[in-house]
C-alpha atoms as a PDB file:
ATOM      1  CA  UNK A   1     -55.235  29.102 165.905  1.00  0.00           C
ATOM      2  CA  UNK A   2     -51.378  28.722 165.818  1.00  0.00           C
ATOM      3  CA  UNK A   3     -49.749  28.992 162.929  1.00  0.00           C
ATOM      4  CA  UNK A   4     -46.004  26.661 163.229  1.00  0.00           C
ATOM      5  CA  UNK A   5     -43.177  28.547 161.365  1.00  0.00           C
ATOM      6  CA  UNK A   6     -41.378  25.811 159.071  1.00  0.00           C
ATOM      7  CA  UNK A   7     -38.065  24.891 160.451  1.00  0.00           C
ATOM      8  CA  UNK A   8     -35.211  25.875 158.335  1.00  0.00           C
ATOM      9  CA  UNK A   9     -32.543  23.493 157.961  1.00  0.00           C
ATOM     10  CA  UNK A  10     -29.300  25.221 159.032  1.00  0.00           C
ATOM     11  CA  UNK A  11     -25.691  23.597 158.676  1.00  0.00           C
ATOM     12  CA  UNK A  12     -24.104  22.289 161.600  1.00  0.00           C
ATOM     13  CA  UNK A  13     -21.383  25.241 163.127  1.00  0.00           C
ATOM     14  CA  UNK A  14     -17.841  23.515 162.522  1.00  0.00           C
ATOM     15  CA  UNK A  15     -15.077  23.431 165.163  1.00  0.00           C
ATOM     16  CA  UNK A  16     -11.368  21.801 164.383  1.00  0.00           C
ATOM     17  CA  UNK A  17      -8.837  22.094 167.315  1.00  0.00           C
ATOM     18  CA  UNK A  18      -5.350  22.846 165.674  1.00  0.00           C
ATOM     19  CA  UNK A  19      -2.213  21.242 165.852  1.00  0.00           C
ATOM     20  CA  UNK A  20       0.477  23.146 164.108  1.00  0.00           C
ATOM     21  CA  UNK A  21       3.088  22.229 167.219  1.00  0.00           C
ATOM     22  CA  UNK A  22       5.687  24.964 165.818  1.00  0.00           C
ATOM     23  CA  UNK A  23       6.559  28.589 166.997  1.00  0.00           C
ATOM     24  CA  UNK A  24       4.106  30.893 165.811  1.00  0.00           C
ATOM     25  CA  UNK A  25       4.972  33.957 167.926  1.00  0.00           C
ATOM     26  CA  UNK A  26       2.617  35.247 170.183  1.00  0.00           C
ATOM     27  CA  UNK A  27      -0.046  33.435 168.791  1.00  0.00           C
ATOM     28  CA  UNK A  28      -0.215  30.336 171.085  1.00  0.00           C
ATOM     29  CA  UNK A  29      -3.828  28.065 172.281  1.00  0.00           C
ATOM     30  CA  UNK A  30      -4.943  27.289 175.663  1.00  0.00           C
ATOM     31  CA  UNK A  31      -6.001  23.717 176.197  1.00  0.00           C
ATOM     32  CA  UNK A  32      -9.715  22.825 177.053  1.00  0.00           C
ATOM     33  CA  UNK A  33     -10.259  22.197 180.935  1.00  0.00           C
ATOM     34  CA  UNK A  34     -13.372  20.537 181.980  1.00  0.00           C
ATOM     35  CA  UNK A  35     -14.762  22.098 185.173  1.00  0.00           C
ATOM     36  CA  UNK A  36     -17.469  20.824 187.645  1.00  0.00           C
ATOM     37  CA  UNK A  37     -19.091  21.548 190.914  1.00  0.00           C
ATOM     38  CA  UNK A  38     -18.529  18.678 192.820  1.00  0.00           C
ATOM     39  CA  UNK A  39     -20.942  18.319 196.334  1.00  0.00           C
ATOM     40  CA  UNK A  40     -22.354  16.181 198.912  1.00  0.00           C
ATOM     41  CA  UNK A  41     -19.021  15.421 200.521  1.00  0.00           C
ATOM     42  CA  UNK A  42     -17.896  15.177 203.954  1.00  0.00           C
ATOM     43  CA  UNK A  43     -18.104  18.689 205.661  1.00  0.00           C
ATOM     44  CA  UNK A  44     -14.271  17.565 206.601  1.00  0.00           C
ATOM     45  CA  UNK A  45     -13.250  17.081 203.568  1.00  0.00           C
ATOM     46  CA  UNK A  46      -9.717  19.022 202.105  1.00  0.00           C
ATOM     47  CA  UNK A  47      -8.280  20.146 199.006  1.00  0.00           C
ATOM     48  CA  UNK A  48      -5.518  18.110 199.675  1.00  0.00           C
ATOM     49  CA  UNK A  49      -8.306  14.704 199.973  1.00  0.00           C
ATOM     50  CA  UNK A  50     -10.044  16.057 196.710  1.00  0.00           C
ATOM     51  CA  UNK A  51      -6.504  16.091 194.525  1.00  0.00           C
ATOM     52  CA  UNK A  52      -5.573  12.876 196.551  1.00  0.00           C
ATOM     53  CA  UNK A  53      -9.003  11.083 195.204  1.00  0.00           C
ATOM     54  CA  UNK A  54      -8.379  12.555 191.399  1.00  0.00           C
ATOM     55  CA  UNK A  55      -4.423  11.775 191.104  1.00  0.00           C
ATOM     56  CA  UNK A  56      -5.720   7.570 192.221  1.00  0.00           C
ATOM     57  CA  UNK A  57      -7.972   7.925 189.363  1.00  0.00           C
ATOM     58  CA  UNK A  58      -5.003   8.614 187.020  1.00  0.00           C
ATOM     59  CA  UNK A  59      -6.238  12.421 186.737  1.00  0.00           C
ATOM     60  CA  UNK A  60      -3.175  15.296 186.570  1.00  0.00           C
ATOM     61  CA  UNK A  61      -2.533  18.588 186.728  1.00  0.00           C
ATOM     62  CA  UNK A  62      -5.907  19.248 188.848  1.00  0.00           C
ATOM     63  CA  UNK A  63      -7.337  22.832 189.535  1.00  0.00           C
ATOM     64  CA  UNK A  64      -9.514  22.680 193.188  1.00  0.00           C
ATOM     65  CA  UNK A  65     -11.060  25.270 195.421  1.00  0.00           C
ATOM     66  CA  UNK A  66     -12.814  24.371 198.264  1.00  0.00           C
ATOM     67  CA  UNK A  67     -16.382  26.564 197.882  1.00  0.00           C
ATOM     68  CA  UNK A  68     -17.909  28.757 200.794  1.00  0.00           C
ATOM     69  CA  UNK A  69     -21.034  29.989 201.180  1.00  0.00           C
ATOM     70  CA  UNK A  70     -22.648  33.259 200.966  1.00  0.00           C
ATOM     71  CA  UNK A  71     -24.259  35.530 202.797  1.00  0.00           C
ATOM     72  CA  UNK A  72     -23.526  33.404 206.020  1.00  0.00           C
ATOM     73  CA  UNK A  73     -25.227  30.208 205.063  1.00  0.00           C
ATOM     74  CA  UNK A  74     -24.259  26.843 206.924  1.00  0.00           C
ATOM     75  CA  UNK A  75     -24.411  23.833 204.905  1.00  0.00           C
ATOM     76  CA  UNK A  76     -23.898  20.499 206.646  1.00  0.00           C
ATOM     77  CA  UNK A  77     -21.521  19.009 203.253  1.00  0.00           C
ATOM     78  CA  UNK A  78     -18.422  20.220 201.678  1.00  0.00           C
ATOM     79  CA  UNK A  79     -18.238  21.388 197.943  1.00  0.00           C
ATOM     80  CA  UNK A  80     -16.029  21.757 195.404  1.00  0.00           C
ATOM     81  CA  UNK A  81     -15.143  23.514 192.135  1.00  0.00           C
ATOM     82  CA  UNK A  82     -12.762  21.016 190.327  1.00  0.00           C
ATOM     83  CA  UNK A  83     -11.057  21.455 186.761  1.00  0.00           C
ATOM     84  CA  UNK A  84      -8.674  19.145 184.942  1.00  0.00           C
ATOM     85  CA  UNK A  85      -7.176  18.982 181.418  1.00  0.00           C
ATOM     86  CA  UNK A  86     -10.054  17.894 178.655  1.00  0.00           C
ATOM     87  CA  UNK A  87      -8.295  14.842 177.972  1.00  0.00           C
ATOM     88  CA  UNK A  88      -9.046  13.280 181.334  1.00  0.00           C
ATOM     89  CA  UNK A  89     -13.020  13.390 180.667  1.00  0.00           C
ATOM     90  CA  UNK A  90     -13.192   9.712 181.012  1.00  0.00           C
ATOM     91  CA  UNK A  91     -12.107   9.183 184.066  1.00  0.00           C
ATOM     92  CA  UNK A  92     -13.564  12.771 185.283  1.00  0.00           C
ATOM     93  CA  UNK A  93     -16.796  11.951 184.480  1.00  0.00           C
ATOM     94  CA  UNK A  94     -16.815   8.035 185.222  1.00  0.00           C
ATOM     95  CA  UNK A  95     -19.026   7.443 188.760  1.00  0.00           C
ATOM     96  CA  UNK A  96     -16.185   4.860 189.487  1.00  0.00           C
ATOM     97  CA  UNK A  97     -14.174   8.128 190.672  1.00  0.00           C
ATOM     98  CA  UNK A  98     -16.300   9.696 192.775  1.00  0.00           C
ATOM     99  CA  UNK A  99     -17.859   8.260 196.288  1.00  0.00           C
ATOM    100  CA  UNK A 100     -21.262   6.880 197.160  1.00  0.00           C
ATOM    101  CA  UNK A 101     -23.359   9.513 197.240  1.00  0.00           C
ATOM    102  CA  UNK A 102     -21.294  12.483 195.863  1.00  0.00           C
ATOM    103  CA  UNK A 103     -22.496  14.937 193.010  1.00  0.00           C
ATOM    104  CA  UNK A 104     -20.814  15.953 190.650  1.00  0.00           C
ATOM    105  CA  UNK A 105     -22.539  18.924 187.973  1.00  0.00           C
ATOM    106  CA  UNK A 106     -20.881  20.406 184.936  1.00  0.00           C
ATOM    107  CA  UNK A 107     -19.753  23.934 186.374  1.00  0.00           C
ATOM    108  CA  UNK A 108     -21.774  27.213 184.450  1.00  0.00           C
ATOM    109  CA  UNK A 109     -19.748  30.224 183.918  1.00  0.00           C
ATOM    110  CA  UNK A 110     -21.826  33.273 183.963  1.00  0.00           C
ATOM    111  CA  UNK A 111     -20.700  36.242 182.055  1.00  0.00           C
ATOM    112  CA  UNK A 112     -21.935  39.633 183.370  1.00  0.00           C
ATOM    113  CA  UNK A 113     -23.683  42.142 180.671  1.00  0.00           C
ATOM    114  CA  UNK A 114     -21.529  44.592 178.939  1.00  0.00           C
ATOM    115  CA  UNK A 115     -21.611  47.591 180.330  1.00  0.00           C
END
């Protein structure tokens, strides 16, 4: 039979964003992006149509790279790695943005070992 460890109460990890808006030097943040594999779009569809659809939504300063398969794969829809500013998550992640039928998927950065 099992024996269930106890579970240890652990604080919750704290983050603060900063604000200090004067020159510090070198020492300077990077705003948060939110990024996102977006998919199930017309095989037709362009960069260009992807910022178009994101700028009507009220969404600026929009990173977009139209994705291409590997290894010589042939899919039959279009996808998409999009990334905007953090403070757009509203209407990023609203399904009044994106067309019938689209997905849209938090994008995963993986990090390779250390060597």
């Amino acid at each position: 039979m099992k024996t269930r460890k106890p579970k240890i109460n652990t604080p919750a990890s704290r983050r603060i964003v900063g604000t200090k808006s004067q020159d510090m030097g070198n020492v300077t943040g990077v705003p948060r992006r939110i990024a996102a594999f977006v998919g199930r779009l017309n095989i037709d569809t362009t960069v260009e149509d992807m910022e178009g659809l994101m700028s009507s939504a009220g969404i600026k300063d929009i990173k977009c790279n139209k994705l291409t398969s590997k290894e010589g794969k042939v899919f039959s829809t279009a996808a998409f790695f999009v990334s905007c500013p953090a403070g757009y998550k509203d209407a990023f992640y609203s399904e009044a943005t994106w067309p019938l039928g689209c997905e849209l998927r938090d994008w995963v950065f993986k990090t390779k070992p250390a060597a």
